[in-house]
C-alpha atoms as a PDB file:
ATOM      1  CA  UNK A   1       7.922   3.959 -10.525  1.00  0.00           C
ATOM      2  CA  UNK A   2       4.704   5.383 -10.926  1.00  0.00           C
ATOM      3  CA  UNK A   3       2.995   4.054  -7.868  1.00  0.00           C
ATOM      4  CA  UNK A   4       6.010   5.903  -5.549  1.00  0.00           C
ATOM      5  CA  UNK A   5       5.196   8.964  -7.717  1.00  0.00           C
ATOM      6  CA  UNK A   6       1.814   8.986  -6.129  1.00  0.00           C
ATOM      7  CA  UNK A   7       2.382   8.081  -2.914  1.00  0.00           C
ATOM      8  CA  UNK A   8       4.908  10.835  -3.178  1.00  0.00           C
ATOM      9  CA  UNK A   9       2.520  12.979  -4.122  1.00  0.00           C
ATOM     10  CA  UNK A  10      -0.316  12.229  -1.389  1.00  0.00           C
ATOM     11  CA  UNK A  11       2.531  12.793   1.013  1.00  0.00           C
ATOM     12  CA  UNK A  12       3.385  15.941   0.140  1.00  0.00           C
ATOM     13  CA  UNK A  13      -0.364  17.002   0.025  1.00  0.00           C
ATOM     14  CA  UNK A  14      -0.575  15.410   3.567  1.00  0.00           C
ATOM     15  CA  UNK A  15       2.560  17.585   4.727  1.00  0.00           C
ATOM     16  CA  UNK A  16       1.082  20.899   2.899  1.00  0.00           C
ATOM     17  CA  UNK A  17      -1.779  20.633   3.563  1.00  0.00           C
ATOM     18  CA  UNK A  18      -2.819  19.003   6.848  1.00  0.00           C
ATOM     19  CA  UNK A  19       0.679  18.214   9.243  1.00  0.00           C
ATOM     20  CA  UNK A  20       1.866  22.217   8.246  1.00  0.00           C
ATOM     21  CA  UNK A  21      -1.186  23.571   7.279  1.00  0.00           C
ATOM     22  CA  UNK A  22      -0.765  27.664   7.611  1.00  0.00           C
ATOM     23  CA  UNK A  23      -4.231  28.193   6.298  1.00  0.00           C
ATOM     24  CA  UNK A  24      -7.491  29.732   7.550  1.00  0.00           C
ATOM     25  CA  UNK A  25     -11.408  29.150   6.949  1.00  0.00           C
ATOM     26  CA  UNK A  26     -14.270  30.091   7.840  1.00  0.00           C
ATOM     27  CA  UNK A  27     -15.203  27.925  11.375  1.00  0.00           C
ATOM     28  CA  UNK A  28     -18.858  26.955   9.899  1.00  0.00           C
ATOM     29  CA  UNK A  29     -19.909  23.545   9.968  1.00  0.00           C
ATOM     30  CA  UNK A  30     -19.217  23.153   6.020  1.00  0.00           C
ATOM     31  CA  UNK A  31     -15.562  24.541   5.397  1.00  0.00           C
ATOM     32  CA  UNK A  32     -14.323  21.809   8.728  1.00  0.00           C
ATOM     33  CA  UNK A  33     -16.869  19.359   6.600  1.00  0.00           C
ATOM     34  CA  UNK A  34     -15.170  20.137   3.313  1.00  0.00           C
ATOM     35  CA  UNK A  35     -11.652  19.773   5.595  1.00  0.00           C
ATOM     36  CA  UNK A  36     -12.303  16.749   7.019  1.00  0.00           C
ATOM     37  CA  UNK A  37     -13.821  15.470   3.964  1.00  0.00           C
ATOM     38  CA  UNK A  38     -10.679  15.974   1.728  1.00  0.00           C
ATOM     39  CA  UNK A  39      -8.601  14.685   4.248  1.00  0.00           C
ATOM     40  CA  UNK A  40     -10.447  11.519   4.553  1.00  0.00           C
ATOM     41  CA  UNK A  41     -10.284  11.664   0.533  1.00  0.00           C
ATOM     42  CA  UNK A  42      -6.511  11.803   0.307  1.00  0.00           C
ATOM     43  CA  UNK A  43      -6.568   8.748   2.878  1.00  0.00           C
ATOM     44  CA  UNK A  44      -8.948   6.708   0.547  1.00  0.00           C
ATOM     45  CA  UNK A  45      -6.718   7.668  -3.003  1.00  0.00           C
ATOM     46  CA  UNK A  46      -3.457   6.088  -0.997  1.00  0.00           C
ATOM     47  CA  UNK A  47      -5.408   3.359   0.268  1.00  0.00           C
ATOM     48  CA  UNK A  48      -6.579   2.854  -3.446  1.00  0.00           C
ATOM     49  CA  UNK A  49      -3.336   2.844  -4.520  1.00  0.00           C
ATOM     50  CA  UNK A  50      -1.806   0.309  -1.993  1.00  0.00           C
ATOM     51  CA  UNK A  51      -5.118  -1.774  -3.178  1.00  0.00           C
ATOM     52  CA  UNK A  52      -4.691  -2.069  -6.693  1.00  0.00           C
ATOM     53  CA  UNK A  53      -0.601  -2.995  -6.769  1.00  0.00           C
ATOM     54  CA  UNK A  54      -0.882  -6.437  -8.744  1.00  0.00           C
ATOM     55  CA  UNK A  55       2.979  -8.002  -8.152  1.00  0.00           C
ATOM     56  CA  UNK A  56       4.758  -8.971 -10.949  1.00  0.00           C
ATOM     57  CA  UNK A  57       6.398 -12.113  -8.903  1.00  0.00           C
ATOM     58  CA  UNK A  58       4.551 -15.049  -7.446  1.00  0.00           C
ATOM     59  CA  UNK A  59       3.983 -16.103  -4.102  1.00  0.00           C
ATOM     60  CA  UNK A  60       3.689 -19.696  -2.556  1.00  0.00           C
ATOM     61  CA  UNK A  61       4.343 -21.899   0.308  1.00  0.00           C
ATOM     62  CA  UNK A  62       7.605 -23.480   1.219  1.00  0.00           C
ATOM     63  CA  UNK A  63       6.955 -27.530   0.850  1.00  0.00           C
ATOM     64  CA  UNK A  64       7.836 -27.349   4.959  1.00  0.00           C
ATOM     65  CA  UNK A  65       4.568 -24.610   5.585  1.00  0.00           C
ATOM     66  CA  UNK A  66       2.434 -26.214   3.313  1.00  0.00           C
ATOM     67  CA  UNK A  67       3.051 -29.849   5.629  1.00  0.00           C
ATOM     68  CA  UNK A  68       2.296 -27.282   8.356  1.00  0.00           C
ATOM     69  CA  UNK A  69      -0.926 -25.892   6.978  1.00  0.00           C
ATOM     70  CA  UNK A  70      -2.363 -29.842   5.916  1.00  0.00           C
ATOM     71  CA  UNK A  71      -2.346 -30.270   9.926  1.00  0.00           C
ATOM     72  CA  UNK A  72      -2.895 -27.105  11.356  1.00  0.00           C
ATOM     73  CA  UNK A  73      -5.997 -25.692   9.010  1.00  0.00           C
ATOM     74  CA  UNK A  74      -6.663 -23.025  11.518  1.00  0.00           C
ATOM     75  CA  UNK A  75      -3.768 -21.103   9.928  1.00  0.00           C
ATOM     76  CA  UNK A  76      -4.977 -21.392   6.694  1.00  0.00           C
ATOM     77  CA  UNK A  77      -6.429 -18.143   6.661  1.00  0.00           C
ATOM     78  CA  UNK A  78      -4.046 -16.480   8.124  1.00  0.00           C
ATOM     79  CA  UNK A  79      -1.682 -17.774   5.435  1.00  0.00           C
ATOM     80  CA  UNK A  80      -3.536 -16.856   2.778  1.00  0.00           C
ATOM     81  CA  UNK A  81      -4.200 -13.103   4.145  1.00  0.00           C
ATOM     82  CA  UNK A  82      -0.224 -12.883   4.621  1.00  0.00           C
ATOM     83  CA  UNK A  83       0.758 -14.503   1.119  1.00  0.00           C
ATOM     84  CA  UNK A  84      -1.833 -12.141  -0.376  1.00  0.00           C
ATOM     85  CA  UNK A  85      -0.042  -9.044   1.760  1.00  0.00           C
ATOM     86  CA  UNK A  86       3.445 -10.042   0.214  1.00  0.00           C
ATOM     87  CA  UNK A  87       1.929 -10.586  -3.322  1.00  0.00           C
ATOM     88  CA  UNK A  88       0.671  -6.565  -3.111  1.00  0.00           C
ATOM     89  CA  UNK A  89       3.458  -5.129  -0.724  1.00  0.00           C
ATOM     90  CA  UNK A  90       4.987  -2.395  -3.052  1.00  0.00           C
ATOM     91  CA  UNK A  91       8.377  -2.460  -1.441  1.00  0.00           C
ATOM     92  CA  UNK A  92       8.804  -6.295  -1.827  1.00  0.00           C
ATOM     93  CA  UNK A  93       7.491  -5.728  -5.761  1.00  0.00           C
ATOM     94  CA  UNK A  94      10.249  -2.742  -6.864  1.00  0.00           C
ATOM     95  CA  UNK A  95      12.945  -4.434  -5.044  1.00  0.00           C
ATOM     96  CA  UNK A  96      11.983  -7.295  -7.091  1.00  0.00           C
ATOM     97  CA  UNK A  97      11.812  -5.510 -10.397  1.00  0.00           C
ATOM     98  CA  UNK A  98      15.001  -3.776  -9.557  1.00  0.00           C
ATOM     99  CA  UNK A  99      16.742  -7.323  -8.751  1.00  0.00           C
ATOM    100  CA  UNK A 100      14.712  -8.485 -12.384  1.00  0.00           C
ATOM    101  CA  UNK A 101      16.656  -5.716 -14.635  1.00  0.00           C
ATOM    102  CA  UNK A 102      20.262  -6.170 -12.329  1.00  0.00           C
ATOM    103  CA  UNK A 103      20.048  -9.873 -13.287  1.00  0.00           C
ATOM    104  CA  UNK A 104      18.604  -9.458 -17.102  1.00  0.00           C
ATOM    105  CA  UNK A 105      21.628  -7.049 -17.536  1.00  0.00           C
ATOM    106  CA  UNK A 106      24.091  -9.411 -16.784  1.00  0.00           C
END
């Protein structure tokens, strides 16, 4: 999957270059700028990446949480923020393409 290729990726930049980084520079303000700066840059590409995962499944309410939700509309948001969580979670959304070609096989 192409999304665990990056991720893959970012964590083997993070590894290299960051948790056993065997490099020195120069300790002026702008190489521990430029550092800290690509560091914070490999954070937002992974963060992008988690972002942008559109499932290929949908997600809704049980008939029993949405009777819940009509009388409790304080957890409305909080519903919504966790079905939204589920609908980009990239673990849930191979193990459902994965389950999608097992069955279409058969």
């Amino acid at each position: 999957n192409g999304i665990f290729d990056e991720i893959k990726s970012i964590n083997e930049q993070l590894v290299e270059n960051y948790i056993k980084k065997n490099i020195s520079y120069p300790l002026t303000l702008d190489a521990i700028h430029q550092d800290i700066s690509s560091y914070i840059e490999l954070w937002e590409r992974y963060y992008s990446i988690i972002a942008e995962q559109k499932a290929s499944y949908s997600v809704k309410n049980t008939t029993s949480t949405e009777d819940v939700l009509q009388y409790n509309s304080d957890e409305t948001k909080s519903n919504e923020e966790i079905m939204e969580a589920i609908s980009k979670d990239i673990y849930i959304n191979e193990a459902y393409s994965i389950l999608s070609n097992y069955i279409n096989q058969n």
